[in-house]
N, C-alpha and C. Protein backbone atom coordinates (compact mmCIF):
# COMPACT_ATOMS: atom_id res chain seq x y z
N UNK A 1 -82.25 47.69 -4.46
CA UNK A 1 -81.24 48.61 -4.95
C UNK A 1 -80.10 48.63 -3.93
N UNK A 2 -78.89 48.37 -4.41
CA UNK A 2 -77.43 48.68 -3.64
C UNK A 2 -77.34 50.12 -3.73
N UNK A 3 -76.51 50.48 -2.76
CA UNK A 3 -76.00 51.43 -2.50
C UNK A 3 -74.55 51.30 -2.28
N UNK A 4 -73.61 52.84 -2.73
CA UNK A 4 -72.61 52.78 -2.21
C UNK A 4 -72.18 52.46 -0.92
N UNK A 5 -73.14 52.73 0.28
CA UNK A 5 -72.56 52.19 1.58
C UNK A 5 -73.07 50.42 2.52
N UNK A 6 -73.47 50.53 1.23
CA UNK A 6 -74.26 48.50 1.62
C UNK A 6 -72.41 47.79 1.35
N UNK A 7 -72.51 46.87 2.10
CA UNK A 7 -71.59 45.88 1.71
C UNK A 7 -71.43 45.02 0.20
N UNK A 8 -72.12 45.06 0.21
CA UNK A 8 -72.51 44.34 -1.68
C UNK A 8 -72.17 45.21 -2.62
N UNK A 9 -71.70 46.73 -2.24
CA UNK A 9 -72.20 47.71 -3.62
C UNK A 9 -70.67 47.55 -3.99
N UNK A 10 -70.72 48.34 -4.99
CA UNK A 10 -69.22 48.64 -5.96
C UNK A 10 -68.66 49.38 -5.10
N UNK A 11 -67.39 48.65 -5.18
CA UNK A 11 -66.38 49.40 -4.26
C UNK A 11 -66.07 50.52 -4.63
N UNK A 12 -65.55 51.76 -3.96
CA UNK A 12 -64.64 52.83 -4.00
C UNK A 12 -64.06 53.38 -3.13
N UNK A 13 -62.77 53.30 -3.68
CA UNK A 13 -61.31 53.21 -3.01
C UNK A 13 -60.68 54.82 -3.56
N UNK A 14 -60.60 55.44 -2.89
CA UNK A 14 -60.12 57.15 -3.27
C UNK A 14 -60.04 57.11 -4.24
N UNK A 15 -61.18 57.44 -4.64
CA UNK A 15 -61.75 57.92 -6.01
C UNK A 15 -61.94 56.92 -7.24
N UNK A 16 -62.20 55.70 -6.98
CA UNK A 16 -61.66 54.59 -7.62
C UNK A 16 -63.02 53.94 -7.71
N UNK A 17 -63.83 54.13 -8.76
CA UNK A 17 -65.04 53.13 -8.24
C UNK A 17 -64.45 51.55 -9.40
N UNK A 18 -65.15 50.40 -8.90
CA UNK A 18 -64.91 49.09 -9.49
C UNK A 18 -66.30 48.54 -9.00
N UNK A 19 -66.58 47.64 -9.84
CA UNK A 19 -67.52 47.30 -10.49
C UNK A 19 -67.79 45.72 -9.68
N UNK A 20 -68.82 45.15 -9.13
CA UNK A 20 -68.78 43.82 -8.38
C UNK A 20 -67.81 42.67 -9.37
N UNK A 21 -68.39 42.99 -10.45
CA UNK A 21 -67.85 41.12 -11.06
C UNK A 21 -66.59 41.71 -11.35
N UNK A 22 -66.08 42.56 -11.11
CA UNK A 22 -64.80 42.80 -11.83
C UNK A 22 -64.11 43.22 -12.93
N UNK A 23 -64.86 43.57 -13.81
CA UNK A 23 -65.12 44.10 -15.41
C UNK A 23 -64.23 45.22 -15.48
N UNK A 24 -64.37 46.07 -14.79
CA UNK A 24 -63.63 47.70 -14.98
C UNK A 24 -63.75 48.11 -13.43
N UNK A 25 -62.79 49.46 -13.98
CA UNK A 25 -62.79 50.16 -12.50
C UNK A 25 -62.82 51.67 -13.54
N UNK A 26 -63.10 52.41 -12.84
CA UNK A 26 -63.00 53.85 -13.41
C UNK A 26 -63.35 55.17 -12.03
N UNK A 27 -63.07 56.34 -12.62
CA UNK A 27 -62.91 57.26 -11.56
C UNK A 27 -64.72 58.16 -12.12
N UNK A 28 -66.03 57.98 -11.27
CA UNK A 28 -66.96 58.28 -11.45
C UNK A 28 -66.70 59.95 -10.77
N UNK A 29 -67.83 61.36 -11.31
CA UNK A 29 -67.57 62.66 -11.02
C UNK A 29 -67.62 62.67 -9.11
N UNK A 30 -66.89 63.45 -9.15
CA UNK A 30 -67.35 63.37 -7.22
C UNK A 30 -68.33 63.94 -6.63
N UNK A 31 -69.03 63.71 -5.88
CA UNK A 31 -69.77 64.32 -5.46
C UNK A 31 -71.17 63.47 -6.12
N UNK A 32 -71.13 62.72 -7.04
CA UNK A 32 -72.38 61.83 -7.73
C UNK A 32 -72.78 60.87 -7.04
N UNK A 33 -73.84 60.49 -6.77
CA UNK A 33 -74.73 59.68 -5.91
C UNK A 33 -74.59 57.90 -6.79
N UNK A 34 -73.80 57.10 -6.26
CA UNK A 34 -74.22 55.59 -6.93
C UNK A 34 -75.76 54.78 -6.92
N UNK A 35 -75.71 54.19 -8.38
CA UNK A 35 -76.62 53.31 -7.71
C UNK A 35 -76.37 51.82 -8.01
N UNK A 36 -76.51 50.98 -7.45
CA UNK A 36 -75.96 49.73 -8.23
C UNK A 36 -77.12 48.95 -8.56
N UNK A 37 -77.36 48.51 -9.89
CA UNK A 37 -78.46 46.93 -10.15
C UNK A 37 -77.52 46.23 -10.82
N UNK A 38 -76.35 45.87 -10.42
CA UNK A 38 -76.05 44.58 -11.13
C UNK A 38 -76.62 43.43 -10.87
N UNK A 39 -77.03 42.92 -11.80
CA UNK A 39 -77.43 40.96 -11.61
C UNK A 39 -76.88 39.92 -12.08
N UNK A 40 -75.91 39.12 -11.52
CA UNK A 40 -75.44 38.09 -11.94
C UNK A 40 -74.32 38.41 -12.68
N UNK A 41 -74.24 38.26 -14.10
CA UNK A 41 -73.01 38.60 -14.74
C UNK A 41 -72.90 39.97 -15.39
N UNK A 42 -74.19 40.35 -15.44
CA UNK A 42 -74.59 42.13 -15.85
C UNK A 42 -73.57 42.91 -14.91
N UNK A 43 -73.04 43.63 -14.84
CA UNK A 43 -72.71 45.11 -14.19
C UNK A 43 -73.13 46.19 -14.45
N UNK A 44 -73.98 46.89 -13.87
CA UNK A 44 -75.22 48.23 -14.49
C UNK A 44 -75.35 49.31 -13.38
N UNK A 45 -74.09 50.01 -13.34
CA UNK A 45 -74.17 51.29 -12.87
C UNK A 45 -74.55 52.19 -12.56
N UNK A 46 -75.59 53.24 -11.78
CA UNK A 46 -75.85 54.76 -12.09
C UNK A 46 -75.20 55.42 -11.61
N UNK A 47 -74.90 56.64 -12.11
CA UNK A 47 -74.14 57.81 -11.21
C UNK A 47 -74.79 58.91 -11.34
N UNK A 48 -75.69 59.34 -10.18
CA UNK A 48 -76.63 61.12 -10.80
C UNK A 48 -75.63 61.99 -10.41
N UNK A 49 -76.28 63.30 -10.55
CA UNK A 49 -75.39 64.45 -10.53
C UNK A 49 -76.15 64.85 -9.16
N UNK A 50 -75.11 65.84 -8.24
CA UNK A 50 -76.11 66.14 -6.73
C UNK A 50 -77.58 67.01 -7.34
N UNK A 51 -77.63 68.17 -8.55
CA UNK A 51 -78.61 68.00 -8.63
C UNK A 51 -79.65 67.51 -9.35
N UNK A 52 -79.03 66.21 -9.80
CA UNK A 52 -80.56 65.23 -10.49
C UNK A 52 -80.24 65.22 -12.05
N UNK A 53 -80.07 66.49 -12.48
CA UNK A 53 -79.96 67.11 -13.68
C UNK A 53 -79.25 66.45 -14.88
N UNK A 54 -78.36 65.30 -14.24
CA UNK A 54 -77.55 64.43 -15.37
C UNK A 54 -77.28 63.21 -14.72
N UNK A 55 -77.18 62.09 -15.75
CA UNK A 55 -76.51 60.53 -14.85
C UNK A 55 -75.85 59.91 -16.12
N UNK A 56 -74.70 59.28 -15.37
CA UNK A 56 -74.31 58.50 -16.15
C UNK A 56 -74.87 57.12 -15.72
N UNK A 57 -75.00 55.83 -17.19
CA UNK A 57 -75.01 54.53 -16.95
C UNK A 57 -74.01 53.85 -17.57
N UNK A 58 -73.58 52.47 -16.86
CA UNK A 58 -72.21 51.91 -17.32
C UNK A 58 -73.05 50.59 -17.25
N UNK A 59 -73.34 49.50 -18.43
CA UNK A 59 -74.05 48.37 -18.59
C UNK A 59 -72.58 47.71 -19.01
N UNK A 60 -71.96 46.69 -18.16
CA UNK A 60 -70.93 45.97 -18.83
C UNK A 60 -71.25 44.53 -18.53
N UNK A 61 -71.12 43.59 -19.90
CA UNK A 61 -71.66 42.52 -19.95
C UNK A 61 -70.86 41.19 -20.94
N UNK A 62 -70.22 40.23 -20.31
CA UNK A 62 -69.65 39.54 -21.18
C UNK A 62 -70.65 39.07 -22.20
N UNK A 63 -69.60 39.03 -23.58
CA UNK A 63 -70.30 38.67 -24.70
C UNK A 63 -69.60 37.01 -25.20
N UNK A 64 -70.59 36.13 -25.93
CA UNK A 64 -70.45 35.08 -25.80
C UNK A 64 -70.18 34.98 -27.15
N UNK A 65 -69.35 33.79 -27.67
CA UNK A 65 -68.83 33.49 -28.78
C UNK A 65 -68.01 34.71 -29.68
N UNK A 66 -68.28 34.98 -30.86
CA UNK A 66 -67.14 36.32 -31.19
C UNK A 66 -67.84 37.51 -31.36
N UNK A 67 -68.60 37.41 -30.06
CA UNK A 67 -68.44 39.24 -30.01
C UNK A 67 -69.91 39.52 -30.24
N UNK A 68 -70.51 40.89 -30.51
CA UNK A 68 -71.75 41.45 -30.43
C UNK A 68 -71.57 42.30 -32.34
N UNK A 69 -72.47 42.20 -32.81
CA UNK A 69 -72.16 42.78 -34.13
C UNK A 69 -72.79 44.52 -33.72
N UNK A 70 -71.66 45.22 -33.23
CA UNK A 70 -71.87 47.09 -32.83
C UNK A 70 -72.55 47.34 -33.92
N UNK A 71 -72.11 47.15 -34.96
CA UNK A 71 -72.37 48.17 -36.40
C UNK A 71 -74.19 47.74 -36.57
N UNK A 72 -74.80 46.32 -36.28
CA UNK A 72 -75.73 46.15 -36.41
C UNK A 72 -76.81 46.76 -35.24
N UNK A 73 -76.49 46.25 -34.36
CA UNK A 73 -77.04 46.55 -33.16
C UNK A 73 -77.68 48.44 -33.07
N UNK A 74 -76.46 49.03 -33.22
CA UNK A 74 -76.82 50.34 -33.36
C UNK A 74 -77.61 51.17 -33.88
N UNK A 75 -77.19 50.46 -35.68
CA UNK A 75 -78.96 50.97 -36.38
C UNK A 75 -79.76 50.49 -36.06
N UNK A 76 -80.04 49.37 -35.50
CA UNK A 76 -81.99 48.77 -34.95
C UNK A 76 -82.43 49.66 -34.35
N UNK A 77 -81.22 50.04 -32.71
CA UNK A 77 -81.56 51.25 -31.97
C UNK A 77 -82.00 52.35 -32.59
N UNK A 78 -81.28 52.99 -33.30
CA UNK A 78 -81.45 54.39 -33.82
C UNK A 78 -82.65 54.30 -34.79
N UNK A 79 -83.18 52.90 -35.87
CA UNK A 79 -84.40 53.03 -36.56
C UNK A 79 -85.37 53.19 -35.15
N UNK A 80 -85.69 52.12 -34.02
CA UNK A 80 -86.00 52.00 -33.13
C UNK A 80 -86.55 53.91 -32.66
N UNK A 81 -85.45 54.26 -32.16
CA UNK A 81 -85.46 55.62 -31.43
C UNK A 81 -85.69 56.33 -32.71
N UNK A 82 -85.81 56.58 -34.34
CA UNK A 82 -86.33 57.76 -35.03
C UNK A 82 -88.20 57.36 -34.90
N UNK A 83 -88.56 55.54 -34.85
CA UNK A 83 -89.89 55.52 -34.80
C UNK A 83 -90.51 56.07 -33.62
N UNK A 84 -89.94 55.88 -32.67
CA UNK A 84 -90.74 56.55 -31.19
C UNK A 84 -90.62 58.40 -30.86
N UNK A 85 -89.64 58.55 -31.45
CA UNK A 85 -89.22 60.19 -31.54
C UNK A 85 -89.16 61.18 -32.69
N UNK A 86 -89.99 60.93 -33.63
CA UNK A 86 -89.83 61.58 -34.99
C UNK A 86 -89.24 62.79 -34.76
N UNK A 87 -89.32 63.63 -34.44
CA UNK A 87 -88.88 64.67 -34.35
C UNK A 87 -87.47 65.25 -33.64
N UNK A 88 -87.07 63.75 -33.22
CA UNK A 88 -85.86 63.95 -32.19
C UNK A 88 -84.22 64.00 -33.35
N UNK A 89 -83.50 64.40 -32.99
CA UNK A 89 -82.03 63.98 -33.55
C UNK A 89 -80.79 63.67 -33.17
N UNK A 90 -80.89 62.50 -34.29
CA UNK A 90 -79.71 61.72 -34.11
C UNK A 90 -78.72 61.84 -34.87
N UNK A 91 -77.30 61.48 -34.37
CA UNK A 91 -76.18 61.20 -34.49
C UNK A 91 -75.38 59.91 -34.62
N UNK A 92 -75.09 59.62 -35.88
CA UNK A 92 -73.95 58.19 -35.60
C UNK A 92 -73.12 58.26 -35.85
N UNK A 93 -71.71 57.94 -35.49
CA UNK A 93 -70.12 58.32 -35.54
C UNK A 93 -69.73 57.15 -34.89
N UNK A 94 -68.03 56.98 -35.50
CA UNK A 94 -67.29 56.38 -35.09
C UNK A 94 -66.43 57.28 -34.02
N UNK A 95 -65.35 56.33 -32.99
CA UNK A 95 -64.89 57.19 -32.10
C UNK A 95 -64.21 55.92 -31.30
N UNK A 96 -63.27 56.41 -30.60
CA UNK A 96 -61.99 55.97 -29.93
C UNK A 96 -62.35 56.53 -28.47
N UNK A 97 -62.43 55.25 -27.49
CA UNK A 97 -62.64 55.48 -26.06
C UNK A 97 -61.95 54.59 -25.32
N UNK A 98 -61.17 54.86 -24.48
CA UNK A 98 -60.36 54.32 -23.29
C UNK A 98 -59.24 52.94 -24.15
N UNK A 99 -58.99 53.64 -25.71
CA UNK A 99 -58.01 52.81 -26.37
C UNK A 99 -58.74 51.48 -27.36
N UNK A 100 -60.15 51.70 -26.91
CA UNK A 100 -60.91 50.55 -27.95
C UNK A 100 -61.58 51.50 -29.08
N UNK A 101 -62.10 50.89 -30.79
CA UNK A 101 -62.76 51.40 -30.81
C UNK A 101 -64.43 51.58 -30.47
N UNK A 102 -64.91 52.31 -30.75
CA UNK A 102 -66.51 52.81 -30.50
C UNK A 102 -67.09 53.01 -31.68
N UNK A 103 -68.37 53.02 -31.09
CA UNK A 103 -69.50 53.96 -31.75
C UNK A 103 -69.83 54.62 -30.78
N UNK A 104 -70.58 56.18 -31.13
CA UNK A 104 -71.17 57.23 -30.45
C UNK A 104 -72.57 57.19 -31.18
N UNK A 105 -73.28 57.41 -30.13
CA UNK A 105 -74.67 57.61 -30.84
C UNK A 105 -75.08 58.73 -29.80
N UNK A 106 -76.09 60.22 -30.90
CA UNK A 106 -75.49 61.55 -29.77
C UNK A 106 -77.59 61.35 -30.31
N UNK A 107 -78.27 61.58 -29.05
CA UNK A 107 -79.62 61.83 -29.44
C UNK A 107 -80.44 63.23 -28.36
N UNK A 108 -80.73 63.72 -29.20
CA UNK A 108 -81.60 64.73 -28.45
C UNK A 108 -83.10 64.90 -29.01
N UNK A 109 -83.79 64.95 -27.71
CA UNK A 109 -85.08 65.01 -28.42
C UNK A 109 -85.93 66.28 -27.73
N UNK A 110 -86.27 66.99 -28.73
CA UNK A 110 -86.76 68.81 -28.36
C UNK A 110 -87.77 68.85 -26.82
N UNK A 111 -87.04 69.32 -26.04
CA UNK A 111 -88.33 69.50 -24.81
C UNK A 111 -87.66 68.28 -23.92
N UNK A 112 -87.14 67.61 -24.22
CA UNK A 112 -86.66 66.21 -23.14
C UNK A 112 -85.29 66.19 -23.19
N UNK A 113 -85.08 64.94 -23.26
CA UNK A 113 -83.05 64.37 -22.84
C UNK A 113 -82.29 65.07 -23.73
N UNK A 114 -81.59 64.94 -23.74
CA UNK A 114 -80.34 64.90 -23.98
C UNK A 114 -79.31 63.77 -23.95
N UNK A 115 -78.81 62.88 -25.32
CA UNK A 115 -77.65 61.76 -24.43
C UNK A 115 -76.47 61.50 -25.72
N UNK A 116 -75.34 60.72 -24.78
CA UNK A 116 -74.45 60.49 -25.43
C UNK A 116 -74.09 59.15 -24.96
N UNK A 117 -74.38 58.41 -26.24
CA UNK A 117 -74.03 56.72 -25.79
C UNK A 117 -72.93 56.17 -26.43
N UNK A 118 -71.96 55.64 -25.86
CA UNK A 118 -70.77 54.70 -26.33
C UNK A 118 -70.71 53.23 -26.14
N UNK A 119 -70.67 52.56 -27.32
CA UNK A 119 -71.01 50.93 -27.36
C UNK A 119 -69.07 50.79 -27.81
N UNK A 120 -68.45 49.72 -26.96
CA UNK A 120 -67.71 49.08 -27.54
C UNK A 120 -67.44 47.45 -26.79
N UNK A 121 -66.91 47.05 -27.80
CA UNK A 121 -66.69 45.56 -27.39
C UNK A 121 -65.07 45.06 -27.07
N UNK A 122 -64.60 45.36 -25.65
CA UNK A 122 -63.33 45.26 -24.85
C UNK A 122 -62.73 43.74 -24.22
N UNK A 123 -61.82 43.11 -24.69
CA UNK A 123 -61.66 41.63 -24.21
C UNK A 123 -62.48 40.93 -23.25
N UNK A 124 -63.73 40.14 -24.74
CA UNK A 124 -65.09 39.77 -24.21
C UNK A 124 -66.07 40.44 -23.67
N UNK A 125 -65.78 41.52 -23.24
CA UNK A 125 -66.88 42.56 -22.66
C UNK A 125 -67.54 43.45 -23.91
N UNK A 126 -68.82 43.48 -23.31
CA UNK A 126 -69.72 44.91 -24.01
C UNK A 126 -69.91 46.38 -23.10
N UNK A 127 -69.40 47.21 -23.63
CA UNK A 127 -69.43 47.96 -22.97
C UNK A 127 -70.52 49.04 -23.45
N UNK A 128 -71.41 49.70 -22.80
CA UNK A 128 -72.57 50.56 -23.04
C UNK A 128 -73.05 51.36 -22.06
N UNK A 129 -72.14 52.92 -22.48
CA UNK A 129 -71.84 53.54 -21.48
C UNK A 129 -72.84 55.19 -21.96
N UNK A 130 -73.39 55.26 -21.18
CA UNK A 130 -74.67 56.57 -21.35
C UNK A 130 -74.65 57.77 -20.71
N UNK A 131 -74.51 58.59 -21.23
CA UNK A 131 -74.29 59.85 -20.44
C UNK A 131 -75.86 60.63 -21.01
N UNK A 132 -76.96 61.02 -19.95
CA UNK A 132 -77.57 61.84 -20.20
C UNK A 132 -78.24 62.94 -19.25
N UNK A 133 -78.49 64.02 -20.26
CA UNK A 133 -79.24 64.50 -19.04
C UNK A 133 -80.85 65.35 -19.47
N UNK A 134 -81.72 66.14 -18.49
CA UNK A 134 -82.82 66.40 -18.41
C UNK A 134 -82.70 67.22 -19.56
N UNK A 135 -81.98 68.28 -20.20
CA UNK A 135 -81.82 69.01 -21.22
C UNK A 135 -80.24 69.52 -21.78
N UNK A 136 -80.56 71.02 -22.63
CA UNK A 136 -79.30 70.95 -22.94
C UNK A 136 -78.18 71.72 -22.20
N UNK A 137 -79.25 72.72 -21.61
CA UNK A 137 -78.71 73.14 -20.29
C UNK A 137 -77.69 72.45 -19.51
N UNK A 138 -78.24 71.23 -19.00
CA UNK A 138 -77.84 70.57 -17.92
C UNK A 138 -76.47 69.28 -18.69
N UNK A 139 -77.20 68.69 -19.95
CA UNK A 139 -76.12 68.48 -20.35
C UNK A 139 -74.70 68.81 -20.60
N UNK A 140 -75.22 69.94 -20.98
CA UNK A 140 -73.34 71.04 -21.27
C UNK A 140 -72.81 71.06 -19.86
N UNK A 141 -73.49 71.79 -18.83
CA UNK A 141 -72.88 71.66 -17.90
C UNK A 141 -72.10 70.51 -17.15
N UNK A 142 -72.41 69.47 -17.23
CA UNK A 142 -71.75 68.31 -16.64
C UNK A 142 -71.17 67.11 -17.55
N UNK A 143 -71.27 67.84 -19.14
CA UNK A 143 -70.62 67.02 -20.20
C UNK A 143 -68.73 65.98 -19.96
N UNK A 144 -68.43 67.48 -19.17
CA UNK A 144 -66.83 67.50 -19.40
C UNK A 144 -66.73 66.08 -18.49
N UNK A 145 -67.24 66.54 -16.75
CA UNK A 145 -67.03 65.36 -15.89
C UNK A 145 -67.49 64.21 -16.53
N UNK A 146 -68.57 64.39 -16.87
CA UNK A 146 -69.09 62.35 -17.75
C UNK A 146 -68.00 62.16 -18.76
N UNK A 147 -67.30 62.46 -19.84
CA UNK A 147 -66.18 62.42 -20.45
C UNK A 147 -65.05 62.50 -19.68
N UNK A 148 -64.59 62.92 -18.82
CA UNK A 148 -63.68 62.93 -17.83
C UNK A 148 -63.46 61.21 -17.16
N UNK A 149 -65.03 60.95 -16.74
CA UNK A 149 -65.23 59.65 -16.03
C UNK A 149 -65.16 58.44 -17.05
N UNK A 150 -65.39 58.54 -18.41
CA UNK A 150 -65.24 57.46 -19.33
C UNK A 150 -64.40 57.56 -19.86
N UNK A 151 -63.35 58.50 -19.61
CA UNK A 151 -61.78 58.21 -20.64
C UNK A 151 -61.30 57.56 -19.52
N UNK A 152 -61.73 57.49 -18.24
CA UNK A 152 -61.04 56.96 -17.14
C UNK A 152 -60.81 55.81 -16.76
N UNK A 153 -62.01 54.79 -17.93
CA UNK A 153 -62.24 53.28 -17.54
C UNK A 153 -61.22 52.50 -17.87
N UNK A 154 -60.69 51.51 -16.85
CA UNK A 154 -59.77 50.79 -17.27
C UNK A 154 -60.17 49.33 -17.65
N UNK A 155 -60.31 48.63 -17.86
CA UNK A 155 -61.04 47.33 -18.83
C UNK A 155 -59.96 46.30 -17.57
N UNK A 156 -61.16 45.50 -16.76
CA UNK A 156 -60.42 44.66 -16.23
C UNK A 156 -60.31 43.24 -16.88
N UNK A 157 -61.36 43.01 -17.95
CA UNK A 157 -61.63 41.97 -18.78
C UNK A 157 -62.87 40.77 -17.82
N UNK A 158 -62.97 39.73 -18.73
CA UNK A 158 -64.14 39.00 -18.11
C UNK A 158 -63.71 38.27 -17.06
N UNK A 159 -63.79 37.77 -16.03
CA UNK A 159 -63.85 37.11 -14.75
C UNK A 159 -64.69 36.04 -14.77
């Protein structure tokens, strides 16, 4: 595991985090703990909250030939996540993030997470960006900054 203060990790430059391969840069909440597993051409982010209670993930990944089919991909997930969580609920919507469009997929499941996931596909990139947290408590509270930090991404494109 990288860390923000290893030489290898994602840079940040006053207030500026960027991503190793170069994909994006965006302004992560302050005070949030990094973690980095990127491998190879993956870029895969964490950002917790100081107390634990919420993280964002940023998975950005060039996509090969024309693109990733969102609209498909999404329902597998969501049949996927109603078979393992019957009781949990979901959300699917369209939605506009950092000027591309999206999908939102909003899931909560009674007694556990809380999350809000945004899939879009940005010149060659996939972007799959997760905001969750331990409940709904903790979600509300640190909703605004994780939305704050993903209207913030700027799309550096593939490298």
């Amino acid at each position: 595991m990288t860390t923000a203060s290893s030489p290898a990790a994602t840079r940040r430059d006053a207030g500026i985090c960027k991503d190793k391969n170069g994909y994006f840069a965006f302004s992560p909440p302050k005070g949030w703990k990094i973690e980095d597993h990127s491998d190879g051409v993956r870029s895969v982010l964490y950002f917790i909250a100081p107390d634990s209670g919420a993280g964002i993930e940023l998975l950005v990944r060039p996509v090969k030939g024309k693109g990733v089919d969102i609209q498909a991909g999404r329902q597998k997930f969501l049949e996927d996540q109603r078979l393992h969580f019957p009781e949990g609920k979901f959300l699917l919507s369209d939605d506009r993030l950092c000027g591309y469009d999206a999908s939102r997929i909003e899931i909560e499941i009674p007694g556990g997470v809380k999350q809000e996931l945004y899939l879009f596909d940005a010149d060659g990139m996939l972007f799959n960006l997760n905001y969750s947290a331990s409940d709904s408590i903790n979600f509300d509270k640190y909703k605004e900054a994780a939305m704050a930090s993903f209207r913030s991404i700027e799309v550096s494109g593939r490298r």
